[in-house]
C-alpha atoms as a PDB file:
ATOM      1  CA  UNK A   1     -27.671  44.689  12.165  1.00  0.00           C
ATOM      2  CA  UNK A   2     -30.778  43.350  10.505  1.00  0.00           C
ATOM      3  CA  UNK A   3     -31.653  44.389   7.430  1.00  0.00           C
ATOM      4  CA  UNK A   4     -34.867  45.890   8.546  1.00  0.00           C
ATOM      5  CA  UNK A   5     -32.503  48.037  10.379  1.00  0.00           C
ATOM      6  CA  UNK A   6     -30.103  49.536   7.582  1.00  0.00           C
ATOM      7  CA  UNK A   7     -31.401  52.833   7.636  1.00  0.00           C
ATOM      8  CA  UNK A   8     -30.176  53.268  10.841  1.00  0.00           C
ATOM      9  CA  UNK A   9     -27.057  55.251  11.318  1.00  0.00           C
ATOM     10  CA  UNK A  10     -25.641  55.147  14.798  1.00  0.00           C
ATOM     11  CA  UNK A  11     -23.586  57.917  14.722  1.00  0.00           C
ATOM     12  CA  UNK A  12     -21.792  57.782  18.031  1.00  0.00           C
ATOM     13  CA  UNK A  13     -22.203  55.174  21.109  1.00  0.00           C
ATOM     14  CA  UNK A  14     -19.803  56.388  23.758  1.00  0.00           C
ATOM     15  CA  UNK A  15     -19.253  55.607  27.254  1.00  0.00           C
ATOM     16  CA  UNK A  16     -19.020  59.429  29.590  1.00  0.00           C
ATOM     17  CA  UNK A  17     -17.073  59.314  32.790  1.00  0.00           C
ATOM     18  CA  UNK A  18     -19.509  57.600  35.287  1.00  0.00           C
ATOM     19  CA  UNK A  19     -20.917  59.886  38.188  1.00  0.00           C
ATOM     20  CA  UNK A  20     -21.955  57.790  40.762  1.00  0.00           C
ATOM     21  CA  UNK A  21     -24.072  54.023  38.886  1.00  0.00           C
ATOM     22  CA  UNK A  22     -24.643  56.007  35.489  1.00  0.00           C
ATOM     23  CA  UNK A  23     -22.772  55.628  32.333  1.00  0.00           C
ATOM     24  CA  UNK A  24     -24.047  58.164  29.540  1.00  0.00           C
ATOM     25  CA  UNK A  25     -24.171  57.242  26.473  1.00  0.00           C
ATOM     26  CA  UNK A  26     -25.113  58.632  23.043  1.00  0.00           C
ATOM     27  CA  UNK A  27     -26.859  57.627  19.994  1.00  0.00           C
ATOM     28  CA  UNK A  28     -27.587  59.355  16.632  1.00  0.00           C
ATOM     29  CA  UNK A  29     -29.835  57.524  14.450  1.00  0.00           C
ATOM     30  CA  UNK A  30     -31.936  58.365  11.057  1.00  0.00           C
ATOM     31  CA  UNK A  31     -32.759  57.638   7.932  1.00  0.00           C
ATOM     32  CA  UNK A  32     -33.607  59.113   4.810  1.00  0.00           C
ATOM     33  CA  UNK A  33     -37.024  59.277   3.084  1.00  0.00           C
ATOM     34  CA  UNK A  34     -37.490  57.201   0.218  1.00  0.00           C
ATOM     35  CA  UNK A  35     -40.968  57.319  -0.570  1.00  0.00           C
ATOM     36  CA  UNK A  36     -44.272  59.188   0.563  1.00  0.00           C
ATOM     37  CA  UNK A  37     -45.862  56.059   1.786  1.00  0.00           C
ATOM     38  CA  UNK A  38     -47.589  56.935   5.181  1.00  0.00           C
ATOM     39  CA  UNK A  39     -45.600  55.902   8.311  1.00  0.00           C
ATOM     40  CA  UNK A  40     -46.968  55.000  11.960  1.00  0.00           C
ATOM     41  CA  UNK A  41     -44.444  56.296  14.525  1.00  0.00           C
ATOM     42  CA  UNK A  42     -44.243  55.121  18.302  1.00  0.00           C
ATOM     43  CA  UNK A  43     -42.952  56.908  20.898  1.00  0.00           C
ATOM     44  CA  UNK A  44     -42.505  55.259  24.233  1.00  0.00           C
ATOM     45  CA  UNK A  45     -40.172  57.215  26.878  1.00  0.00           C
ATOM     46  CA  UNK A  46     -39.675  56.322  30.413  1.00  0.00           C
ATOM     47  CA  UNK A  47     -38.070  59.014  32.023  1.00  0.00           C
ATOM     48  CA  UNK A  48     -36.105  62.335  30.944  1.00  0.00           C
ATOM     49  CA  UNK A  49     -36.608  65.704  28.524  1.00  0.00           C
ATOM     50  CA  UNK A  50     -38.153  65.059  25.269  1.00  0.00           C
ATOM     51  CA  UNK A  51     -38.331  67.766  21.816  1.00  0.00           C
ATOM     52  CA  UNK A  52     -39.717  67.409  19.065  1.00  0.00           C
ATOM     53  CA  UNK A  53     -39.994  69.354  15.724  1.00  0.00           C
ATOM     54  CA  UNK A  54     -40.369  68.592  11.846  1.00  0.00           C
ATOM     55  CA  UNK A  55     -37.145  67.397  10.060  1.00  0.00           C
ATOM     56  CA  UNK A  56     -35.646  69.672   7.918  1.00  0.00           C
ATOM     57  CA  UNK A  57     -34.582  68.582   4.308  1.00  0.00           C
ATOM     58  CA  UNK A  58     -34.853  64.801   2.919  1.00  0.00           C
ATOM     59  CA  UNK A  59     -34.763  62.822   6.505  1.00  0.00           C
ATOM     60  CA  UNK A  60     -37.654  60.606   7.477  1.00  0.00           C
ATOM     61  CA  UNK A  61     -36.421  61.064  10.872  1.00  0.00           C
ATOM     62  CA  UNK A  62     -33.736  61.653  13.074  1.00  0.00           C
ATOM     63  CA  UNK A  63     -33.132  61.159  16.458  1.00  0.00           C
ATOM     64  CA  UNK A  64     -30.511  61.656  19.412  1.00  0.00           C
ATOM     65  CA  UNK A  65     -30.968  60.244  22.352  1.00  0.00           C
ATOM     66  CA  UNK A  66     -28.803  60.320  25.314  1.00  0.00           C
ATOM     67  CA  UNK A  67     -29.040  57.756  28.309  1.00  0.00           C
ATOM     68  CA  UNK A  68     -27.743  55.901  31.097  1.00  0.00           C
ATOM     69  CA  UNK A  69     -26.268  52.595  30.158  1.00  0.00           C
ATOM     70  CA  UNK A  70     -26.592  51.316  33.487  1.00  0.00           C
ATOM     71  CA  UNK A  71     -30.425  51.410  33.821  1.00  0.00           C
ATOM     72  CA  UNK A  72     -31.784  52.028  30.335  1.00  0.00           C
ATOM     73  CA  UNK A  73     -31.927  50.966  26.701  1.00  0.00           C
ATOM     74  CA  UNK A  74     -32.393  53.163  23.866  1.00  0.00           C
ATOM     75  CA  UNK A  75     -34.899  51.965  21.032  1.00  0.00           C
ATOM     76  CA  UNK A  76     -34.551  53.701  17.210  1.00  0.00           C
ATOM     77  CA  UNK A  77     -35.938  50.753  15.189  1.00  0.00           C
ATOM     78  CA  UNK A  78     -37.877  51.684  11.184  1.00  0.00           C
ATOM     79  CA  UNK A  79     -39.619  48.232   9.777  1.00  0.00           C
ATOM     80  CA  UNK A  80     -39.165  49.079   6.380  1.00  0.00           C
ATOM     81  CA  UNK A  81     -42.112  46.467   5.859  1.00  0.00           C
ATOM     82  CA  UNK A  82     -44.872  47.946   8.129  1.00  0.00           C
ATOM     83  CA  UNK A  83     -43.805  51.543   8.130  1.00  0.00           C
ATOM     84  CA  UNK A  84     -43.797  51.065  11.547  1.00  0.00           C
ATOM     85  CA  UNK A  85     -40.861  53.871  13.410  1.00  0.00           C
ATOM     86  CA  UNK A  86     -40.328  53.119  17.139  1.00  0.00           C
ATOM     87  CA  UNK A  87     -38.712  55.815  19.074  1.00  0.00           C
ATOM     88  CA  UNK A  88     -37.852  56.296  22.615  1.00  0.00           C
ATOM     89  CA  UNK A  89     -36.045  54.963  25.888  1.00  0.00           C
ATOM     90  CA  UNK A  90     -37.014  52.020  28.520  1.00  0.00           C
ATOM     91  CA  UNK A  91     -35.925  51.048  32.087  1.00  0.00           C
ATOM     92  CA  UNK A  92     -34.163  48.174  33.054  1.00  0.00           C
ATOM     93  CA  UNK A  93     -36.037  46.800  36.219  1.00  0.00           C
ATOM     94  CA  UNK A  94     -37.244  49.798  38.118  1.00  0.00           C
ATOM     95  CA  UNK A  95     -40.271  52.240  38.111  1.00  0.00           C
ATOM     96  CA  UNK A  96     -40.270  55.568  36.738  1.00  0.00           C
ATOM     97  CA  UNK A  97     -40.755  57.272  39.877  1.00  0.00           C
ATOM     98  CA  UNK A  98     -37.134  55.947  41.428  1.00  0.00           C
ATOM     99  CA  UNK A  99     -35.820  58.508  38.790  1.00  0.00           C
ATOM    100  CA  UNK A 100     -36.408  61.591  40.949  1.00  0.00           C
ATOM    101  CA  UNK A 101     -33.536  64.035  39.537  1.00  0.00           C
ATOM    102  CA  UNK A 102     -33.897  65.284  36.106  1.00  0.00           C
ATOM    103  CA  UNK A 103     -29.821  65.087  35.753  1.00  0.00           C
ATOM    104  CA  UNK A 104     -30.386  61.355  36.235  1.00  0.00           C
ATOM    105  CA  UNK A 105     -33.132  60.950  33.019  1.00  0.00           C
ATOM    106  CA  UNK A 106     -31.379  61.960  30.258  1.00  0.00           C
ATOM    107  CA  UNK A 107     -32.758  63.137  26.970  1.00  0.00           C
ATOM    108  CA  UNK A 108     -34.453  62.642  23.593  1.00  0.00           C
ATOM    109  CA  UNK A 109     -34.310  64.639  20.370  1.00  0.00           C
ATOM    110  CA  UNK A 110     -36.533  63.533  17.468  1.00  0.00           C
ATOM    111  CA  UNK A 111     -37.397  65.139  14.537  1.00  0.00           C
ATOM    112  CA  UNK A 112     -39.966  63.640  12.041  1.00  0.00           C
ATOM    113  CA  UNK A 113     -40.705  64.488   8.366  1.00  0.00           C
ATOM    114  CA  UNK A 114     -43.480  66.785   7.555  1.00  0.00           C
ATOM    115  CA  UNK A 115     -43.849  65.025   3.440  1.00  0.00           C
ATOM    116  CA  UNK A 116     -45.692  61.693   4.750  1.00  0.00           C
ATOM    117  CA  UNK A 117     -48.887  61.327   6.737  1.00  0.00           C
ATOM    118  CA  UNK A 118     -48.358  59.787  10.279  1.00  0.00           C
ATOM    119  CA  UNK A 119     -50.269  58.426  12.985  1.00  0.00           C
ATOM    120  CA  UNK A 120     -48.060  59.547  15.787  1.00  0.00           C
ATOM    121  CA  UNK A 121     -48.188  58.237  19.245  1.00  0.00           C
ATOM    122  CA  UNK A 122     -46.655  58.556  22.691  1.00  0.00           C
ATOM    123  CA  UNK A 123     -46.301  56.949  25.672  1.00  0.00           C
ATOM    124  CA  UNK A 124     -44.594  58.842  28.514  1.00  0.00           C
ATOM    125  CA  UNK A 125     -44.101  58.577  32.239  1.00  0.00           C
ATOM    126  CA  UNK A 126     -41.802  61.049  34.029  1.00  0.00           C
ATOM    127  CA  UNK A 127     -41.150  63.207  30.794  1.00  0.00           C
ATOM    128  CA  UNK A 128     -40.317  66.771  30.867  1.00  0.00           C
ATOM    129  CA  UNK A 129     -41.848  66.998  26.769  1.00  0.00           C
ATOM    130  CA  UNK A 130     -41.748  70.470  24.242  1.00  0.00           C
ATOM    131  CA  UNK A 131     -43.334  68.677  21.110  1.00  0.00           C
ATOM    132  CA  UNK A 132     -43.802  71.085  17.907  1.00  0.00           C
ATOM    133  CA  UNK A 133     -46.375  69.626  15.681  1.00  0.00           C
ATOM    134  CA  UNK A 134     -47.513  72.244  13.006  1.00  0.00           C
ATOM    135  CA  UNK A 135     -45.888  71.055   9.954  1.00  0.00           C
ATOM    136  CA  UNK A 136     -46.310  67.586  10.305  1.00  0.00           C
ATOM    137  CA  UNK A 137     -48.628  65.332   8.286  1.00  0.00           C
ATOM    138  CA  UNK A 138     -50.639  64.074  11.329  1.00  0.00           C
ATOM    139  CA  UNK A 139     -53.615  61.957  10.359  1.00  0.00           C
ATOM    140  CA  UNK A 140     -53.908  60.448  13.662  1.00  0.00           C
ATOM    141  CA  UNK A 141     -52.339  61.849  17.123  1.00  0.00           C
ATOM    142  CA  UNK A 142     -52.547  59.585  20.597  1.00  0.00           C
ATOM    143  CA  UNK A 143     -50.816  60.563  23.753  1.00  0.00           C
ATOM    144  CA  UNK A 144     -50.777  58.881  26.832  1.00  0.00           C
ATOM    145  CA  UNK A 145     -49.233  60.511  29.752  1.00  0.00           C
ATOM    146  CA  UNK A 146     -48.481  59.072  33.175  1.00  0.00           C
ATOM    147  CA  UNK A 147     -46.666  61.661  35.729  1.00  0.00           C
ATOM    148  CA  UNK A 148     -45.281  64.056  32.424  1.00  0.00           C
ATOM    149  CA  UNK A 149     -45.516  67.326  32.011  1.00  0.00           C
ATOM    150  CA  UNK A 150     -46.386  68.246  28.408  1.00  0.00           C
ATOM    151  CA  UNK A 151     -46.599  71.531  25.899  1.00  0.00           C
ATOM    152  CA  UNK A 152     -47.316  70.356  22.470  1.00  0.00           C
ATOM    153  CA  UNK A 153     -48.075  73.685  19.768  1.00  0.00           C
ATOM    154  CA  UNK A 154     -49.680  73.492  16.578  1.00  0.00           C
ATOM    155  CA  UNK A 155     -48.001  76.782  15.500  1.00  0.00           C
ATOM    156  CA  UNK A 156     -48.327  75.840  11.714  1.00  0.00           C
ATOM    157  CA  UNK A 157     -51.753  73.997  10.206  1.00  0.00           C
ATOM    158  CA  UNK A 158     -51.359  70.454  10.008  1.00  0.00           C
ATOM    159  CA  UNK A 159     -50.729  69.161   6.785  1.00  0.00           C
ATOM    160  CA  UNK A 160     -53.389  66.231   6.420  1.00  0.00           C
ATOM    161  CA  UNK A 161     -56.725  66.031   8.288  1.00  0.00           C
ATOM    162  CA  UNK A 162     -56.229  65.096  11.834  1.00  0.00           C
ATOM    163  CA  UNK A 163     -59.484  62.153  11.791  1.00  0.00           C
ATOM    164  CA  UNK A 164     -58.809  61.480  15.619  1.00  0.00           C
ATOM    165  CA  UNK A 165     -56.595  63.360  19.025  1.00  0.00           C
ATOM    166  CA  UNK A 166     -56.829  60.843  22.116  1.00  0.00           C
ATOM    167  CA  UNK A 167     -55.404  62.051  25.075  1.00  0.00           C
ATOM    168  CA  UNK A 168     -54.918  60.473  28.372  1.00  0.00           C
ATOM    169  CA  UNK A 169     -53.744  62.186  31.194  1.00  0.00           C
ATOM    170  CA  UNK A 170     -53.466  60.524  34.731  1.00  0.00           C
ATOM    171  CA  UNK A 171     -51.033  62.547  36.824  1.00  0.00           C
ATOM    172  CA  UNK A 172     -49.663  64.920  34.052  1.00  0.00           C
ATOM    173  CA  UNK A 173     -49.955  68.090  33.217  1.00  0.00           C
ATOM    174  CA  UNK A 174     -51.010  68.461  29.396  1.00  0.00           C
ATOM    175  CA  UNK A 175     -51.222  71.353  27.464  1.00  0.00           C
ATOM    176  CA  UNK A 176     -52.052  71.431  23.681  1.00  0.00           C
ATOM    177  CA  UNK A 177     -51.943  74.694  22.119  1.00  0.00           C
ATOM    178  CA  UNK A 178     -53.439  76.278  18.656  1.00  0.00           C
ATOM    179  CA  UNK A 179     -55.297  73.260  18.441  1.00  0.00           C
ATOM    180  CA  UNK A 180     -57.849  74.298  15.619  1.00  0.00           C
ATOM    181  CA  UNK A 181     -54.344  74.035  13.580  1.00  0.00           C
ATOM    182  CA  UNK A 182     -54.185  70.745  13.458  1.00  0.00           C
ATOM    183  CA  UNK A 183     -57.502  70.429  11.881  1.00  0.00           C
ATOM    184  CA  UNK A 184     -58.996  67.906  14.162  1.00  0.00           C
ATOM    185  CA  UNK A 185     -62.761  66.823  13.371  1.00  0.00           C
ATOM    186  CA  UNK A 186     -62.517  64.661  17.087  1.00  0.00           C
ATOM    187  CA  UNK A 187     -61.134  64.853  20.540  1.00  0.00           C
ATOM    188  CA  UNK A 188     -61.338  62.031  22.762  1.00  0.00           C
ATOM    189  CA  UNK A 189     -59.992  63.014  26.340  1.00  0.00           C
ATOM    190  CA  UNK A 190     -59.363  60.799  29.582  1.00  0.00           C
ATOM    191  CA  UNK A 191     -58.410  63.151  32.853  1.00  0.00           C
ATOM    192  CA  UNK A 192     -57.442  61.674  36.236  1.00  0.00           C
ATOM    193  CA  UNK A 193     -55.605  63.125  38.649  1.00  0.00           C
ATOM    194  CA  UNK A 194     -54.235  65.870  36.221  1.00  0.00           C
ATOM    195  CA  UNK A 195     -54.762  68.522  34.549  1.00  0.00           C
ATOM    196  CA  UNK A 196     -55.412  68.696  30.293  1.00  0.00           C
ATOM    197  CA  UNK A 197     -55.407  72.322  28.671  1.00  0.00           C
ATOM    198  CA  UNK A 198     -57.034  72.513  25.096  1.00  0.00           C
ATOM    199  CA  UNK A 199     -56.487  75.584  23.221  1.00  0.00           C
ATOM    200  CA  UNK A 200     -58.402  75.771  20.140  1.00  0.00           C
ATOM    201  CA  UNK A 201     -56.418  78.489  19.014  1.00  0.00           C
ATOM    202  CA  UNK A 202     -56.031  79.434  15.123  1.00  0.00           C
ATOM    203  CA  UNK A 203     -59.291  79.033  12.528  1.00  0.00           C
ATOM    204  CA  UNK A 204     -61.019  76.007  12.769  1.00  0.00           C
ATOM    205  CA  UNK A 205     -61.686  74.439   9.540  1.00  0.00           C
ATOM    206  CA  UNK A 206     -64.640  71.562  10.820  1.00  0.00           C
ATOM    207  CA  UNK A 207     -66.794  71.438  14.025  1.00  0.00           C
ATOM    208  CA  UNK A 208     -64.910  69.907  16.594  1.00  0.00           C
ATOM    209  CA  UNK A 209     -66.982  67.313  18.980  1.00  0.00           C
ATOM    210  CA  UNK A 210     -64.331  66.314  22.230  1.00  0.00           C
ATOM    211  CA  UNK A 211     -65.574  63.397  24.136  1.00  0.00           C
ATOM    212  CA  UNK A 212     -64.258  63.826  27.654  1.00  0.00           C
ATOM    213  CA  UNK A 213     -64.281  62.058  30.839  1.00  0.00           C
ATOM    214  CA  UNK A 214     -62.536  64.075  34.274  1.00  0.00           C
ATOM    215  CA  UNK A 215     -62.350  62.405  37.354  1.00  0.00           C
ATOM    216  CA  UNK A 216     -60.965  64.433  39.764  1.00  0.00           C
ATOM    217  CA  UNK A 217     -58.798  66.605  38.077  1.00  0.00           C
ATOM    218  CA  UNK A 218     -59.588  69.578  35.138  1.00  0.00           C
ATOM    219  CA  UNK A 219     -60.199  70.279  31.175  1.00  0.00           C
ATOM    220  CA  UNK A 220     -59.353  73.736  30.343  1.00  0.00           C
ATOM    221  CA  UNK A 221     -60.713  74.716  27.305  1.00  0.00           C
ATOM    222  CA  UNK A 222     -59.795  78.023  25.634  1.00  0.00           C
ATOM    223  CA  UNK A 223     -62.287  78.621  22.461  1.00  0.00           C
ATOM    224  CA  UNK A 224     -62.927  81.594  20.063  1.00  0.00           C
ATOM    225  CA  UNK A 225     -65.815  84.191  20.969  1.00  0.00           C
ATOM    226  CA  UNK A 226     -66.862  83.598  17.493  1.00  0.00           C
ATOM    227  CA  UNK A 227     -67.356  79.755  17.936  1.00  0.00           C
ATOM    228  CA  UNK A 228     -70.212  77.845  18.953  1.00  0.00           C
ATOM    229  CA  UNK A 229     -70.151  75.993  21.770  1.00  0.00           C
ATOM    230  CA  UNK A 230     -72.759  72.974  23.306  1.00  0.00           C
ATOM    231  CA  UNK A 231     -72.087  71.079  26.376  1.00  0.00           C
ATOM    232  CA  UNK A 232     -74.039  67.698  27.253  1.00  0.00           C
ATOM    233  CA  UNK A 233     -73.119  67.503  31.293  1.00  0.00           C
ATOM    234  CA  UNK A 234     -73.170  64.228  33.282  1.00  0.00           C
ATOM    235  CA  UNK A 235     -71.790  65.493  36.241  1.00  0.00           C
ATOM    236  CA  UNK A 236     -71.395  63.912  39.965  1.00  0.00           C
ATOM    237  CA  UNK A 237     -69.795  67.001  41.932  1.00  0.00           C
ATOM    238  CA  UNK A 238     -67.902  68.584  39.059  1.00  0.00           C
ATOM    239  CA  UNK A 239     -69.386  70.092  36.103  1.00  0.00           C
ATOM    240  CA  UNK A 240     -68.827  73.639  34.074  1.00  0.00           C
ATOM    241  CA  UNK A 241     -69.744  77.611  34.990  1.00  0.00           C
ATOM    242  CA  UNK A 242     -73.029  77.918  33.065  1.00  0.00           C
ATOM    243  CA  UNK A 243     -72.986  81.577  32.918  1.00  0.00           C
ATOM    244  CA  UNK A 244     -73.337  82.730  29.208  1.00  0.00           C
ATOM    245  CA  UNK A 245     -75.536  79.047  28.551  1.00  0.00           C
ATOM    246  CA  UNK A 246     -78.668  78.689  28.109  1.00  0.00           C
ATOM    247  CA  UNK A 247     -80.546  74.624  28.855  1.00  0.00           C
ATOM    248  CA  UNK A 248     -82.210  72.685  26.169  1.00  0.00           C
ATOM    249  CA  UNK A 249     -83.518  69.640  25.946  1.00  0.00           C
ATOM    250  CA  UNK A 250     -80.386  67.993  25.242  1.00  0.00           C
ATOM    251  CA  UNK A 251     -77.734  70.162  27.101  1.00  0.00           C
ATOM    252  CA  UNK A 252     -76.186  73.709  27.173  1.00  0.00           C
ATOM    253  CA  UNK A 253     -75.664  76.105  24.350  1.00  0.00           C
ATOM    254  CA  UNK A 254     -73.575  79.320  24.188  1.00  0.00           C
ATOM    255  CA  UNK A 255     -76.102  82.415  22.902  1.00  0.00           C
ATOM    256  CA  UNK A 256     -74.075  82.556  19.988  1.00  0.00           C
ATOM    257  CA  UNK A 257     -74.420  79.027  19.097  1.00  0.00           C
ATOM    258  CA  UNK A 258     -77.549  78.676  16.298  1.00  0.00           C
ATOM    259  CA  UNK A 259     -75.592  81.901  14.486  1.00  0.00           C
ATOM    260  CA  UNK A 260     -72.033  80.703  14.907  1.00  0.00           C
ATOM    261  CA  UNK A 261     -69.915  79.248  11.277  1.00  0.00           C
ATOM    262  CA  UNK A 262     -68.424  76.566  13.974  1.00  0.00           C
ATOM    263  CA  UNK A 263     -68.729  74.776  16.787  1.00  0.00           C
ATOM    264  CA  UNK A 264     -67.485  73.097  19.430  1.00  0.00           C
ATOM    265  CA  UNK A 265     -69.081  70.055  21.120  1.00  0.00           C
ATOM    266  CA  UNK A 266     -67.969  68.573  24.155  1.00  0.00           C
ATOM    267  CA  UNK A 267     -69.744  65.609  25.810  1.00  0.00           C
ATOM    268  CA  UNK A 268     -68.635  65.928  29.354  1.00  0.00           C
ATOM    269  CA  UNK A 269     -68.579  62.898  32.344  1.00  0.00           C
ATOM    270  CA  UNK A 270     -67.170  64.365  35.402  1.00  0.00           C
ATOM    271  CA  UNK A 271     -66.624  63.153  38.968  1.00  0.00           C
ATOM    272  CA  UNK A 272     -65.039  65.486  41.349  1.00  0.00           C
ATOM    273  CA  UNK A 273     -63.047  67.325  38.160  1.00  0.00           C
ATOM    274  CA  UNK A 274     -65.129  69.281  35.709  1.00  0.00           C
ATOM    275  CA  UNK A 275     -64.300  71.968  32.987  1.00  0.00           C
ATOM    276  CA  UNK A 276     -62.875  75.454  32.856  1.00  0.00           C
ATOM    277  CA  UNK A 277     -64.361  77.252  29.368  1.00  0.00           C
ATOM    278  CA  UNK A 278     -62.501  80.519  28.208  1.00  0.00           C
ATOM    279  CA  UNK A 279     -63.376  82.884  25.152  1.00  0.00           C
ATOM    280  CA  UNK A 280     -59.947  83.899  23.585  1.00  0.00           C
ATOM    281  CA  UNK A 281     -59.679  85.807  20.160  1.00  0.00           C
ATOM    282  CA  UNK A 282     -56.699  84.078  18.927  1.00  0.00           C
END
């Protein structure tokens, strides 16, 4: 064990029966928090179920992660030096989509202190992923999602000023609800052949400006009747339902816009995808 490596705790690393090529195994790893420095946590996952929730009591983290031997290796690493936490599960040799049974993936359970400010990123491919972010210190959040399927809830404000969400979503499905919780100020969004939900749900604090480029899948974006909302369209065959809008010289604006406390931007560059704009009272 290095000594970088001394906070982690492996609680249990045990071989299961074998069904079939697999041997399970289990890890528990954390560590406890020794200071309120701010920590940058990676979270790269292959294939399998991921949750994740704020830690309760002193932990910086903790994490469980459950795998097969056979064609994976787990990662729980903390560089005491950088702050740097790296989380998560790679395959040995073969893609993501040769793991076609979700009793084949295994699973990850992470939990994540809510007392020091994090820039939090993921990386998934054929995830299955319930993340619970309210009540995290989130300064920065980045997700990158290949074939996943992702719910991630603000259902408590963010502790720290989200400065930037990036989200890129190829063939995933992505849905990130009560948003205006996390107190973002900027969305950047990247949409292939998926499909991204935003649900500014809760008060926002700032304006919100989302940068967002859809090729030919969709943005949904669900937004309070009370907030402002402007839409610059560059549009090939996609685009937005204008009804409600009215054109100025520099894009669309909702008739509430000039009287609104708030608003929501969104720069749009569609293909064949475009955006789906709701008014929900949240």
């Amino acid at each position: 064990m290095t000594r970088r490596a001394i906070g982690l705790v492996v609680a249990a690393l045990t071989a299961v029966t074998p069904a079939g090529a697999q041997t399970w195994r289990t890890i528990d790893a954390s560590r406890q928090q020794r200071d309120t420095a701010a920590i940058s946590v990676h979270i790269d996952y292959a294939a399998g179920k991921l949750d994740l929730k704020p830690a309760t009591g002193t932990a910086l983290y903790r994490a469980t992660l459950r795998y097969d031997a056979d064609r994976a290796e787990p990662v729980a690493r903390f560089d005491s030096a950088s702050h740097v936490l790296s989380l998560g599960v790679h395959l040995r040799g073969m893609h993501v989509s040769s793991v076609d049974d979700e009793h084949d993936a295994g699973s990850m359970h992470a939990e994540l202190s809510g007392s020091v400010p994090t820039d939090l990123s993921f990386e998934l491919g054929a995830v299955e992923a319930d993340l619970q972010l309210g009540g995290l210190r989130l300064t920065d959040l980045s997700l990158r999602g290949g074939a996943a399927d992702v719910t991630a809830r603000f259902d408590r404000p963010n502790l720290e000023q989200l400065r930037t969400m990036t989200l890129q979503v190829g063939a995933a499905e992505v849905k990130l609800i009560d948003v205006a919780n996390s107190g973002v100020s900027r969305i950047i969004a990247e949409v292939g052949a998926g499909a991204l939900t935003l649900d500014l749900g809760g008060v926002l604090q700032r304006d919100v400006d989302i940068t967002a480029a859809v090729a030919i899948g969709g943005l949904t974006l669900t937004v309070s009747p009370d907030d402002g909302v402007f839409v610059d369209e560059h549009s090939v065959l996609g685009g937005f339902d204008k009804n409600g809008f009215s054109k100025r010289t520099d894009g669309w604006y909702s008739a509430n816009y000039d009287a609104a406390a708030r608003h929501v931007r969104v720069h749009l560059h569609s293909f064949l995808g475009g955006i789906t704009l709701a008014r929900e009272k949240r």
